[in-house]
C-alpha atoms as a PDB file:
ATOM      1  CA  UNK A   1      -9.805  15.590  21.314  1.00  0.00           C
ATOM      2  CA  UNK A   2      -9.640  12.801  24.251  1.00  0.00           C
ATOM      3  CA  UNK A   3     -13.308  12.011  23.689  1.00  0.00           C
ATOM      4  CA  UNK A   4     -12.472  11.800  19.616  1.00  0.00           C
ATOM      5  CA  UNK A   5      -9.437   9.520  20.661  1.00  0.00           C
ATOM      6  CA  UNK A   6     -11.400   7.058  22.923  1.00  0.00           C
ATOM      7  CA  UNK A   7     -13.814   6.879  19.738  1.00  0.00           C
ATOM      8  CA  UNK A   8     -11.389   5.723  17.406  1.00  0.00           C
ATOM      9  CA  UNK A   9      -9.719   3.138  19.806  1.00  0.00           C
ATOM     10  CA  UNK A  10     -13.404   1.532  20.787  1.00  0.00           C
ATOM     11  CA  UNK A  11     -13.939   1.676  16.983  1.00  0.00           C
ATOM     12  CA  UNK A  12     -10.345  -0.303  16.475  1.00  0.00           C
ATOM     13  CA  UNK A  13     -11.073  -2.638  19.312  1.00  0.00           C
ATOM     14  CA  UNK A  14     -14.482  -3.489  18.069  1.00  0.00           C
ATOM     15  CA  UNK A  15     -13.177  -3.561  14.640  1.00  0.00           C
ATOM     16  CA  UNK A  16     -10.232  -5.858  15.361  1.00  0.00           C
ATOM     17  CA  UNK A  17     -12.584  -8.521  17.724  1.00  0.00           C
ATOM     18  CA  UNK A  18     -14.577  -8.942  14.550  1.00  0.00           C
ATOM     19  CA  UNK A  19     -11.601  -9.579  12.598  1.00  0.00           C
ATOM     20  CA  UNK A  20     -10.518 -12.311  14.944  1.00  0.00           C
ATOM     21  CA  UNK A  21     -13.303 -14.017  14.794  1.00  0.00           C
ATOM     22  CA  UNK A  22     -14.021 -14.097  11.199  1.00  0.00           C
ATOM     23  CA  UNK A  23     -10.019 -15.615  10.958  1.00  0.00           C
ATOM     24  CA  UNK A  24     -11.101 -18.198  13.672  1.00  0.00           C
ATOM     25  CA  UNK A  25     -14.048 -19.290  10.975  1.00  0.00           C
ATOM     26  CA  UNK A  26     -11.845 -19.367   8.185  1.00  0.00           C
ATOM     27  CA  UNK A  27     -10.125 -22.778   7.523  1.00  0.00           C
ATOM     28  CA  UNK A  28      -8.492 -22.288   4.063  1.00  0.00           C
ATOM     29  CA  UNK A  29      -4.912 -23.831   4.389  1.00  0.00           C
ATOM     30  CA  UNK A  30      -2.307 -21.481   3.704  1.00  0.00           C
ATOM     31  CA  UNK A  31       1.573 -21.787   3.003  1.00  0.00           C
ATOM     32  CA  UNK A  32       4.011 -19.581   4.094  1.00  0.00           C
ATOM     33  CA  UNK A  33       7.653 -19.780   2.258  1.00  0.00           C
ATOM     34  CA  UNK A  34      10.658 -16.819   3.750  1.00  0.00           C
ATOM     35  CA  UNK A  35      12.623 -15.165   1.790  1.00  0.00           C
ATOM     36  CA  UNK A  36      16.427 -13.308   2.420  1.00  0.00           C
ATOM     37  CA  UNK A  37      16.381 -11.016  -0.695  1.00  0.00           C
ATOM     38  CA  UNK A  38      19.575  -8.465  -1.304  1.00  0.00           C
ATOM     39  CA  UNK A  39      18.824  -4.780  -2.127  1.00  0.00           C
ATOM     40  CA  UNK A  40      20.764  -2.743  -4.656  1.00  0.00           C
ATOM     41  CA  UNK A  41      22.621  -1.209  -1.956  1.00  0.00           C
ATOM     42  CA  UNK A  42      23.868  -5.066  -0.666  1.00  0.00           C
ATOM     43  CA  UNK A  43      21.429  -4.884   2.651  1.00  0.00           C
ATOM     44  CA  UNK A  44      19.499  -8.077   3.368  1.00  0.00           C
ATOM     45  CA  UNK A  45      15.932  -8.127   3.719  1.00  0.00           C
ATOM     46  CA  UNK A  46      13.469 -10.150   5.335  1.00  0.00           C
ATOM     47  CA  UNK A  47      10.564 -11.397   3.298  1.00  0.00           C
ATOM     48  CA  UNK A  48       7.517 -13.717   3.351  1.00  0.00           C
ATOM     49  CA  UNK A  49       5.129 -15.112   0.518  1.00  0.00           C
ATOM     50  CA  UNK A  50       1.564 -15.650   1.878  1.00  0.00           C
ATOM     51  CA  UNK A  51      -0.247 -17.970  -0.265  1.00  0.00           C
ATOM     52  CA  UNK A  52      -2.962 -21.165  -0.947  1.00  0.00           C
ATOM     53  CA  UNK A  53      -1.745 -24.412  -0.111  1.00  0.00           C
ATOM     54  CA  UNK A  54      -2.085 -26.236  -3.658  1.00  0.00           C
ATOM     55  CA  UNK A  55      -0.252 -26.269  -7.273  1.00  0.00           C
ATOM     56  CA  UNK A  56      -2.738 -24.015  -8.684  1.00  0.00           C
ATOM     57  CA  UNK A  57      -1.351 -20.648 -10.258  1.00  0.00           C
ATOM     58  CA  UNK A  58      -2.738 -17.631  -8.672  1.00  0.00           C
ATOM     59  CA  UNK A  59      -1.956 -14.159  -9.340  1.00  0.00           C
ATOM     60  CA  UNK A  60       0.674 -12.188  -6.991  1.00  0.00           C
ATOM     61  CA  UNK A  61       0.016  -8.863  -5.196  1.00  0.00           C
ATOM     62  CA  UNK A  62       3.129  -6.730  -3.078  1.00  0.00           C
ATOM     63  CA  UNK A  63       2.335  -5.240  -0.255  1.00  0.00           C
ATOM     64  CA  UNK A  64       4.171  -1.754   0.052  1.00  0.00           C
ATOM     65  CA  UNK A  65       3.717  -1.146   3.911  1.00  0.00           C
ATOM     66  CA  UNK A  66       2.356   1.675   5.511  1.00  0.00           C
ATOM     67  CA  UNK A  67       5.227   4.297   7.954  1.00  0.00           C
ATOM     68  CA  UNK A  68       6.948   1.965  10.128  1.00  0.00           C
ATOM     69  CA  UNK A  69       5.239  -1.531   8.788  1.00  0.00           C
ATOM     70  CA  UNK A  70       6.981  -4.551   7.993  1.00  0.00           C
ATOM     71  CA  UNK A  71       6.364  -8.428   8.369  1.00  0.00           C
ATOM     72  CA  UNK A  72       5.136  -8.045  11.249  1.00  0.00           C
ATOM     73  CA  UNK A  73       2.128  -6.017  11.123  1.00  0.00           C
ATOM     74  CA  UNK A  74       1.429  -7.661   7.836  1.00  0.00           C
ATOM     75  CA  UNK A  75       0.662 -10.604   9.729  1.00  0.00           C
ATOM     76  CA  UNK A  76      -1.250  -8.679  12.498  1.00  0.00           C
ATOM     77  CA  UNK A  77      -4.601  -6.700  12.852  1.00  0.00           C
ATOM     78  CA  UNK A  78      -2.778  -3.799  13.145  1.00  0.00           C
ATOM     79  CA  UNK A  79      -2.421  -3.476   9.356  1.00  0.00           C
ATOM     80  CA  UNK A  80      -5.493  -2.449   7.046  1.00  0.00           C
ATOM     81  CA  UNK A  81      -5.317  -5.737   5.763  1.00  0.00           C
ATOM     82  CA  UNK A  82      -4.122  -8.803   6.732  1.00  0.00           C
ATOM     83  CA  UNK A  83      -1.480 -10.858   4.566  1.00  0.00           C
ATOM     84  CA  UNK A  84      -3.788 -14.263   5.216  1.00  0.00           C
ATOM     85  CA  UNK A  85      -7.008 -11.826   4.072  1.00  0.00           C
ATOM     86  CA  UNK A  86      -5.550 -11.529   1.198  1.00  0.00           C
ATOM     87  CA  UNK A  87      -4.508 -14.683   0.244  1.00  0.00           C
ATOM     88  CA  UNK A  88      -7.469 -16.219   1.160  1.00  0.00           C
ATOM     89  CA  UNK A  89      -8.661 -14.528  -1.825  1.00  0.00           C
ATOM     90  CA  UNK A  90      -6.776 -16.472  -3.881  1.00  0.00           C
ATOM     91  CA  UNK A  91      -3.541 -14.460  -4.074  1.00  0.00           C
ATOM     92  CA  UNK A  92       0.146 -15.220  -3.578  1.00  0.00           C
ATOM     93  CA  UNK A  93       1.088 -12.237  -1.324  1.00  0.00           C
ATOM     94  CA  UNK A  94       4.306 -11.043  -0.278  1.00  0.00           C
ATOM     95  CA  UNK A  95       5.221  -9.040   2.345  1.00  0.00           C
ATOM     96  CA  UNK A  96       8.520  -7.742   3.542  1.00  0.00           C
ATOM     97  CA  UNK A  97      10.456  -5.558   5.955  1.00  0.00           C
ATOM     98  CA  UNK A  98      11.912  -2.422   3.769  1.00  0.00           C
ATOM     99  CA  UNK A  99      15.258  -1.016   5.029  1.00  0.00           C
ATOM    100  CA  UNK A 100      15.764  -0.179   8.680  1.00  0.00           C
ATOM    101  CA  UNK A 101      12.501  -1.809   9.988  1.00  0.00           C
ATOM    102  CA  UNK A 102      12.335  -5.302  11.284  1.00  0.00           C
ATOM    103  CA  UNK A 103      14.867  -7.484  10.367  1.00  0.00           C
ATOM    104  CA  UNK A 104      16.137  -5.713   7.279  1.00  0.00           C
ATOM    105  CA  UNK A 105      19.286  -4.142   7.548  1.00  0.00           C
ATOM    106  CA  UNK A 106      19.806  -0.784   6.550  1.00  0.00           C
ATOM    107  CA  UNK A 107      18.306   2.867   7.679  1.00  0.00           C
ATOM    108  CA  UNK A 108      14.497   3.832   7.868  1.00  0.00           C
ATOM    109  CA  UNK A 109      14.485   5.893   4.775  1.00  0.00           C
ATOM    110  CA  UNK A 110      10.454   6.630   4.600  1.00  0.00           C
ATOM    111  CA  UNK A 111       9.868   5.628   0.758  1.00  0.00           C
ATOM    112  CA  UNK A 112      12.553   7.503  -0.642  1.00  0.00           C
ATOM    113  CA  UNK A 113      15.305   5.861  -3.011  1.00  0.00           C
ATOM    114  CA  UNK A 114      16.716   3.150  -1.066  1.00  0.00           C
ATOM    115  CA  UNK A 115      12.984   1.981  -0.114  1.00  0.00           C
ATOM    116  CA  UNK A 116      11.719   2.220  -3.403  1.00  0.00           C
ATOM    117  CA  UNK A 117      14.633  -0.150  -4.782  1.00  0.00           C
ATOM    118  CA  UNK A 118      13.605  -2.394  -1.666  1.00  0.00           C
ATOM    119  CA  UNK A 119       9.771  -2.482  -3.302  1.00  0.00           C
ATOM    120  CA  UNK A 120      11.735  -3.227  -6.983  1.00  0.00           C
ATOM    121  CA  UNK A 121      13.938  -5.934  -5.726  1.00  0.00           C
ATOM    122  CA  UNK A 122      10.338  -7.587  -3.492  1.00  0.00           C
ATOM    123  CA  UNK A 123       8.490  -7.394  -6.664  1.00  0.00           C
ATOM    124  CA  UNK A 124      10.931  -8.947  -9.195  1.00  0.00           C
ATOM    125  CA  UNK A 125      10.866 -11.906  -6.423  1.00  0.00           C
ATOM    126  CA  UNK A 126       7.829 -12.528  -5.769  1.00  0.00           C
ATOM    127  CA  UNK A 127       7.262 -12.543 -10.330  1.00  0.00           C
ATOM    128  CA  UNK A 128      10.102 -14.917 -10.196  1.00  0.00           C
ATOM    129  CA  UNK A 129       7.839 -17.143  -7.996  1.00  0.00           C
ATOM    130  CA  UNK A 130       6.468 -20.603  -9.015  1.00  0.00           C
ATOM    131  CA  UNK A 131       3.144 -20.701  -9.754  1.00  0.00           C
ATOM    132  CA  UNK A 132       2.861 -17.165  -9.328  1.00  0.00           C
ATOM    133  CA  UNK A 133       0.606 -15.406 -12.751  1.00  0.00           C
ATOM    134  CA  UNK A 134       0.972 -11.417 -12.778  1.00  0.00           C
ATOM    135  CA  UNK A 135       1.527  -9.012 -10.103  1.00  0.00           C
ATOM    136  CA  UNK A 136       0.007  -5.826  -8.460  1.00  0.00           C
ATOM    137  CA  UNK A 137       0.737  -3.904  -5.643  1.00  0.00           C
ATOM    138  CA  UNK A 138      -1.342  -2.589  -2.621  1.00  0.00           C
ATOM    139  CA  UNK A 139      -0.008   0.331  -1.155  1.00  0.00           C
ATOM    140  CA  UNK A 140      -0.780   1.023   2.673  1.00  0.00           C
ATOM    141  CA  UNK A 141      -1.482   4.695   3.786  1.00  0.00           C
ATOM    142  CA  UNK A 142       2.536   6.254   3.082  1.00  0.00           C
ATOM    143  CA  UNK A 143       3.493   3.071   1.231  1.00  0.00           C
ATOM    144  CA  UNK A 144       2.053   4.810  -1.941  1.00  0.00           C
ATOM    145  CA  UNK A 145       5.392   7.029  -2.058  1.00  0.00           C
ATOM    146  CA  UNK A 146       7.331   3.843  -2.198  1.00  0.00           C
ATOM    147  CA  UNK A 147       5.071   2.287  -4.502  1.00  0.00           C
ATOM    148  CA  UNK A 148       4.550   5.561  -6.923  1.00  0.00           C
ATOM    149  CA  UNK A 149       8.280   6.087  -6.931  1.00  0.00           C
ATOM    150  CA  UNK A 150       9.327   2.315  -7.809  1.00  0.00           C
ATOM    151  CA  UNK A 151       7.260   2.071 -10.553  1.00  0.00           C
ATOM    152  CA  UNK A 152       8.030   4.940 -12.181  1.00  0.00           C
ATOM    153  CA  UNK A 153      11.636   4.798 -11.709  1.00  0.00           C
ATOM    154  CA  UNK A 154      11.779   1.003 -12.866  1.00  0.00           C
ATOM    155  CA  UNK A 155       8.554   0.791 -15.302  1.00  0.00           C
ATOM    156  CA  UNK A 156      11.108  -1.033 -17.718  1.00  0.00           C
ATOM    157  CA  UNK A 157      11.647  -4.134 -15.039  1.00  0.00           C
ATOM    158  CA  UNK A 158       8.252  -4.122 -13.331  1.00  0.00           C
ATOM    159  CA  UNK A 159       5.241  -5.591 -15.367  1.00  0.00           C
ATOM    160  CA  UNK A 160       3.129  -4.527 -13.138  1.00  0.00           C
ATOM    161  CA  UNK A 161      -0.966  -4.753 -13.539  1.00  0.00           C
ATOM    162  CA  UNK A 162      -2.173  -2.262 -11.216  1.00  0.00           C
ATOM    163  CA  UNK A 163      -1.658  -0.452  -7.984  1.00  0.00           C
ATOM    164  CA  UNK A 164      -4.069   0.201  -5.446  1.00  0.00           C
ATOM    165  CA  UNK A 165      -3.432   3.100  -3.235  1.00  0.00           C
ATOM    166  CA  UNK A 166      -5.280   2.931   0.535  1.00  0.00           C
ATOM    167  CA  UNK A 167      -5.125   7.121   1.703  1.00  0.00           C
ATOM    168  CA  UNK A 168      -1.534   7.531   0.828  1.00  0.00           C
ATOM    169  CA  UNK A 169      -0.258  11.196   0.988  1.00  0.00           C
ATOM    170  CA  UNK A 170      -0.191  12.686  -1.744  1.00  0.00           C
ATOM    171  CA  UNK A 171       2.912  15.418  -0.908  1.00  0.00           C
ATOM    172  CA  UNK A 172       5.165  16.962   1.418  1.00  0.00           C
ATOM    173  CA  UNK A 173       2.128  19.563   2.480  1.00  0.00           C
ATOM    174  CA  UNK A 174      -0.324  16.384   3.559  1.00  0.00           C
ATOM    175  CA  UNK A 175       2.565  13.722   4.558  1.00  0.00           C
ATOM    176  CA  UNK A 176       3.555  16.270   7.469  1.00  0.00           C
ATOM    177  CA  UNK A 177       0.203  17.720   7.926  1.00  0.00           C
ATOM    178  CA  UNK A 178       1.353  21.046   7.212  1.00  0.00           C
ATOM    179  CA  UNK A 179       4.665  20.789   8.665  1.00  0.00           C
ATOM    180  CA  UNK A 180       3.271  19.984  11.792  1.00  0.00           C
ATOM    181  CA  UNK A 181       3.775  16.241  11.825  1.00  0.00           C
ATOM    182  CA  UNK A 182       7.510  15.797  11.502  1.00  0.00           C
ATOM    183  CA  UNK A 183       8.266  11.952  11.519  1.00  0.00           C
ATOM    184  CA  UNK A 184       8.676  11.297   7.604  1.00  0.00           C
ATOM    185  CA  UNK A 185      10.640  14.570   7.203  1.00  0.00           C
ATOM    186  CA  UNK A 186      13.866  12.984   9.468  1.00  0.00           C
ATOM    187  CA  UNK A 187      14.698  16.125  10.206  1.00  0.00           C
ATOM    188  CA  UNK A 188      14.345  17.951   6.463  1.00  0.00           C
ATOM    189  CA  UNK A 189      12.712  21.284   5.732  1.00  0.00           C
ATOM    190  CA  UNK A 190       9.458  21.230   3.487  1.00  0.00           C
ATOM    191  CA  UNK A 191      11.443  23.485   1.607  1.00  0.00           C
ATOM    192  CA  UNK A 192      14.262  21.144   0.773  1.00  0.00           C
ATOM    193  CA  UNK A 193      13.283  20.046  -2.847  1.00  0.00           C
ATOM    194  CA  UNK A 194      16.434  17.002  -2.937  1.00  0.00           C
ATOM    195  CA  UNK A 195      14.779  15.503  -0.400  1.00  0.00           C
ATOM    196  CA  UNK A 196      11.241  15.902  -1.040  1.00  0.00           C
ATOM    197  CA  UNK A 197      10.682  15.046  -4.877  1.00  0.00           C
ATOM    198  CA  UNK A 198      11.033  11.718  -4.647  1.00  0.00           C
ATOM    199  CA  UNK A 199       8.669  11.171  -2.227  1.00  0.00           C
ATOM    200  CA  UNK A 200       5.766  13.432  -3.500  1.00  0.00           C
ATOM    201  CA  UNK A 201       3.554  10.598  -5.320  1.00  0.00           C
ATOM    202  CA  UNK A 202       1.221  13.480  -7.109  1.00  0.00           C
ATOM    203  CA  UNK A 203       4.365  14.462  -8.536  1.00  0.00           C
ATOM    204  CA  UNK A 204       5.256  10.803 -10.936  1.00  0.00           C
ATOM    205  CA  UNK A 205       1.974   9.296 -10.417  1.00  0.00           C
ATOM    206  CA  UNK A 206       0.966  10.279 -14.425  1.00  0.00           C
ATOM    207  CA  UNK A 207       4.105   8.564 -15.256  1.00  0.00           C
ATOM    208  CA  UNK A 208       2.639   5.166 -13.931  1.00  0.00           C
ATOM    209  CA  UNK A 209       2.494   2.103 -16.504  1.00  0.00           C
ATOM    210  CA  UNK A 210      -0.221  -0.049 -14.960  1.00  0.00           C
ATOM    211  CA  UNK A 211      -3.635   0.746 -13.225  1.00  0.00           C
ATOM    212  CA  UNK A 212      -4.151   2.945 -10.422  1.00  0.00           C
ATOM    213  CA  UNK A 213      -6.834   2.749  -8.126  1.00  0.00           C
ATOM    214  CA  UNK A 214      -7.393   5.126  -5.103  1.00  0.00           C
ATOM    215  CA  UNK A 215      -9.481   4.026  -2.187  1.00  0.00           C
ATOM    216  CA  UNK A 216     -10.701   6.878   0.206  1.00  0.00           C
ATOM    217  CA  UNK A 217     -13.058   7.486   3.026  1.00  0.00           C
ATOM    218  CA  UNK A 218     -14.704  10.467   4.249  1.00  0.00           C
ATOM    219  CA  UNK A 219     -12.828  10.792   7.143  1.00  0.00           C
ATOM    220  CA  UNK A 220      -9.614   9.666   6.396  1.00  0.00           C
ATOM    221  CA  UNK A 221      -7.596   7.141   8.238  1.00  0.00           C
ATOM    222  CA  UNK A 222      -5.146   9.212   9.077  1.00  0.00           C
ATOM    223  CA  UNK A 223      -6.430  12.728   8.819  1.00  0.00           C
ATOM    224  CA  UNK A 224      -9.915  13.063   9.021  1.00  0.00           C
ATOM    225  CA  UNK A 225     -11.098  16.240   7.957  1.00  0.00           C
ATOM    226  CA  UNK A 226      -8.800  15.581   4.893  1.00  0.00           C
ATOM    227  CA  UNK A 227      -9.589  14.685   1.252  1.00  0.00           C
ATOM    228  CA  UNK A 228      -7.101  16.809  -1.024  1.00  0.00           C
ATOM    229  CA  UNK A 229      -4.467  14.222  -1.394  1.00  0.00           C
ATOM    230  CA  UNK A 230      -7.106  11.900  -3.018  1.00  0.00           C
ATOM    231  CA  UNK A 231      -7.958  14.856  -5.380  1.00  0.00           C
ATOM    232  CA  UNK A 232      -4.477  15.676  -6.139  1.00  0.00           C
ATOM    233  CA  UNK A 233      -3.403  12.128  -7.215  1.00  0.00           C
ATOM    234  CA  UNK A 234      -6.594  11.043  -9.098  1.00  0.00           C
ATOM    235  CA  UNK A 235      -6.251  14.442 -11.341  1.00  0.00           C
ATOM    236  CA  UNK A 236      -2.168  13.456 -11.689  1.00  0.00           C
ATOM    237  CA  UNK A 237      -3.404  10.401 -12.778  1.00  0.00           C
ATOM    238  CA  UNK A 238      -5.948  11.490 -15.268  1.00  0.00           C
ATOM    239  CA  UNK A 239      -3.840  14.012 -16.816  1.00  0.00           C
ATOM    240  CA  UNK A 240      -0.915  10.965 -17.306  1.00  0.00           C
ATOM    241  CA  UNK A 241      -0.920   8.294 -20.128  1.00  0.00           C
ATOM    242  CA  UNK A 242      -1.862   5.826 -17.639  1.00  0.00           C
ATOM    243  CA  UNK A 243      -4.143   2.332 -19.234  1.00  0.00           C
ATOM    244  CA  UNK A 244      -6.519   3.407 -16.825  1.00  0.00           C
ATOM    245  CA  UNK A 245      -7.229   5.243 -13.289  1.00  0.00           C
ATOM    246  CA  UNK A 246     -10.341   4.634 -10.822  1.00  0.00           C
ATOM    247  CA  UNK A 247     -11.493   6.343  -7.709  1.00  0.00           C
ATOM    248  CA  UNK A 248     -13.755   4.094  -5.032  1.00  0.00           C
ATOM    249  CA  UNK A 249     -15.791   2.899  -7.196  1.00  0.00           C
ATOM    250  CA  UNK A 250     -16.761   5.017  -9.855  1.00  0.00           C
ATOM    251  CA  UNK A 251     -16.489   4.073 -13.356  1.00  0.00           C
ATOM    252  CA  UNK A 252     -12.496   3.955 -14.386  1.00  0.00           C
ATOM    253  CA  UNK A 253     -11.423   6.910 -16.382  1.00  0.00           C
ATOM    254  CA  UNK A 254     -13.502   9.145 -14.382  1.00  0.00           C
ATOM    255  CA  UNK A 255     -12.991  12.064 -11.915  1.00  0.00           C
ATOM    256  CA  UNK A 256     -16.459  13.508 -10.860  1.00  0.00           C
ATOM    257  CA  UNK A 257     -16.479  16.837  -9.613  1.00  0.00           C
ATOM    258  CA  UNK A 258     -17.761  15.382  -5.915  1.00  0.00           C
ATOM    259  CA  UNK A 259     -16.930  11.783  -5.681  1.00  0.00           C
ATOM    260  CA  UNK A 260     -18.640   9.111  -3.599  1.00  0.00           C
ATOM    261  CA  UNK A 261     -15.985   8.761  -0.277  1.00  0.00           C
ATOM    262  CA  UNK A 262     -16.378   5.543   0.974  1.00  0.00           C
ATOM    263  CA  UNK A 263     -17.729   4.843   4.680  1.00  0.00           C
ATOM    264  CA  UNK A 264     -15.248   6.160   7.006  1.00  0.00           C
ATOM    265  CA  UNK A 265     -13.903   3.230  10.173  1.00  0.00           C
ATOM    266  CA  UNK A 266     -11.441   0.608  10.411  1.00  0.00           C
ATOM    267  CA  UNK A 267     -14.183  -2.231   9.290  1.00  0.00           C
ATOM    268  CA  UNK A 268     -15.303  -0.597   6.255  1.00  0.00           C
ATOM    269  CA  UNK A 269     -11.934   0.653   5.269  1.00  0.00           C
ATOM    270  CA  UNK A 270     -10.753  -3.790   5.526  1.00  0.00           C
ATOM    271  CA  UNK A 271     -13.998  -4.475   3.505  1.00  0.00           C
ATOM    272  CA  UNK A 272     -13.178  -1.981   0.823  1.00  0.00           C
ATOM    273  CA  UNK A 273      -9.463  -3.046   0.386  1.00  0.00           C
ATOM    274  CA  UNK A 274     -10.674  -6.819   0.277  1.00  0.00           C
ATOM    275  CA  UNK A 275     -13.471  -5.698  -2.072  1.00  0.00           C
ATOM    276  CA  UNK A 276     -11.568  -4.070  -4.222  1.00  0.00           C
ATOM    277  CA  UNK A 277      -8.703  -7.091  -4.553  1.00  0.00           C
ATOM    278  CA  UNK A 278     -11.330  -9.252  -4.863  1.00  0.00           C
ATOM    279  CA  UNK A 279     -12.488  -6.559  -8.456  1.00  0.00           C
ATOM    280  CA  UNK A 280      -8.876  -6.349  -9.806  1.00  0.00           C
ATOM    281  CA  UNK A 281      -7.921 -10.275  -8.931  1.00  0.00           C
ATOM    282  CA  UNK A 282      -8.651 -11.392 -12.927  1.00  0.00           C
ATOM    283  CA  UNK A 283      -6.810  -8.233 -13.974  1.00  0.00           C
END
C-alpha cells in the first residue's frame, strides 16, 4: 500500500510539473469578474467567472466541485481541471465556494439540499451573465450528487445543455466505500434513507433534462479497482427520458456490455475532461 501511495504521488507530481508548464506557454488573456451571490437559505457565497478577455459571446459551463473544493482549488492543480483550462477553450466558467467551504457561509453539507440550491442559485448567475450563450455543468468526482440533485429538483429554472460527470459516486454503497470511508456520511448510518436519497445520483439521474456524459478510467481516481458506479448511472440514465446519454466515448445512446475505460492517471484523466469540453462546446 506505501509503495502504491508513492506511485500515485510521483504520478501527481509529474503530472502537475507538466501542467505548469503548459500554463507558462499559454498566453491567452483571461478576465476574471467575483461574484457575492445569496443562497435560498440567505448565506453568502463566494464566486468567480473565468473567462476570454473580449466582447465575443461564448458559451458558459458550472463547475460543481469535487468533496471539500471551492475557489480555490478551481484555480489550482489540485483540481482535475483547471478554471483557466477551461476557459482557454473558449468558455465563460464559473466557479464557486458551496456552503461551509471557503468563504461561503453556511455548513459543509456534502451535496445534499442546501448544496444543491447553492449549484441552482451559481447557475442562474452565471446564465444571467453578459455575453454568456448556454450553460453546462462539469461535475468533479462527488460534485455529481450536487449536480444530479439540482437539476432534477429545479429542471423548470435550469436550461441546462448537458452535464458531464468526472467518477462521481454513484450511491451511498460507493460514496463511503462500503461504509468504510465515513467523511460524506457526517456521522449518518447507510441505513438512514432521509439522509441518503438525496444524495444517491443513480437514484434521479433518469430524471435529468439535458445531456449526460460520464467520463471513467480503469482505475478510478478515487477507487481504483472500482467501476460499478459508472455502470449504475449510465444504465439510470438509459432507462430515463433523457435527450441523450454517452459513456467515454462511445457513440451517445449506447451502453455496451464492456465499455472502453479510458487511460487511468492524473494526465490522461485532465486530457479527457478538456477533450471532452472541447466535443460538447457547440452543444
Amino acid at each position: 500500500m506505501d509503495l502504491d501511495r508513492a506511485r500515485r504521488s510521483l504520478a501527481w507530481r509529474a503530472h502537475t510539473a507538466r501542467r505548469r508548464l503548459e500554463a507558462l506557454g499559454s498566453h491567452a488573456p483571461l478576465v476574471r469578474t467575483d461574484l457575492r451571490l445569496l443562497s435560498a437559505a440567505g448565506y453568502p457565497l463566494a464566486a468567480r467567472i473565468t473567462r476570454p478577455a473580449g466582447d465575443a459571446v461564448v458559451p458558459g459551463v458550472v463547475i460543481s466541485p469535487a468533496i471539500h473544493h471551492g475557489l480555490a482549488e478551481a484555480e489550482t492543480f489540485t483540481s482535475a481541471v483547471t478554471t483557466d483550462e477551461v476557459a482557454r477553450l473558449g468558455y465563460a466558467v464559473l466557479s464557486f465556494d458551496p456552503a461551509g467551504r471557503g468563504e461561503s457561509w453556511g455548513e459543509e453539507d456534502f451535496g445534499g439540499p442546501e448544496h444543491q440550491d447553492d449549484l441552482r442559485v451559481a447557475i442562474l448567475a452565471l446564465l444571467a451573465a453578459p455575453r454568456v450563450r448556454g450553460v453546462g455543468v462539469l461535475a468533479l468526482s462527488y460534485g455529481i450528487v450536487a449536480a444530479v440533485g439540482a437539476l432534477t429538483r429545479y429542471a423548470d429554472e435550469l436550461p441546462v445543455r448537458w452535464l458531464l460527470d468526472w467518477e462521481g459516486p454513484s450511491d451511498r454503497e460507493i460514496a463511503t466505500t462500503g461504509g468504510t470511508k465515513l467523511v460524506p456520511a457526517a456521522g449518518h448510518s447507510l441505513d438512514d434513507d432521509d439522509y441518503w436519497s438525496p444524495r444517491e445520483p443513480a437514484r434521479r439521474v433518469a430524471g435529468l433534462a439535458c445531456g449526460y456524459v460520464r467520463l471513467q478510467a480503469w482505475p478510478d481516481h478515487a477507487q481504483p479497482g472500482e467501476v460499478r458506479h459508472a455502470e449504475r448511472l449510465v444504465r439510470a440514465a438509459a432507462a430515463g427520458a433523457l435527450p441523450w446519454f454517452q459513456i467515454n466515448d462511445h457513440p451517445r445512446g449506447t451502453f455496451p456490455p464492456r465499455p472502453t475505460w479510458l487511460a487511468g492517471g492524473p494526465w490522461n484523466a485532465n486530457r479527457a475532461i478538456l477533450r471532452k469540453l472541447g466535443d460538447l462546446r457547440g452543444r
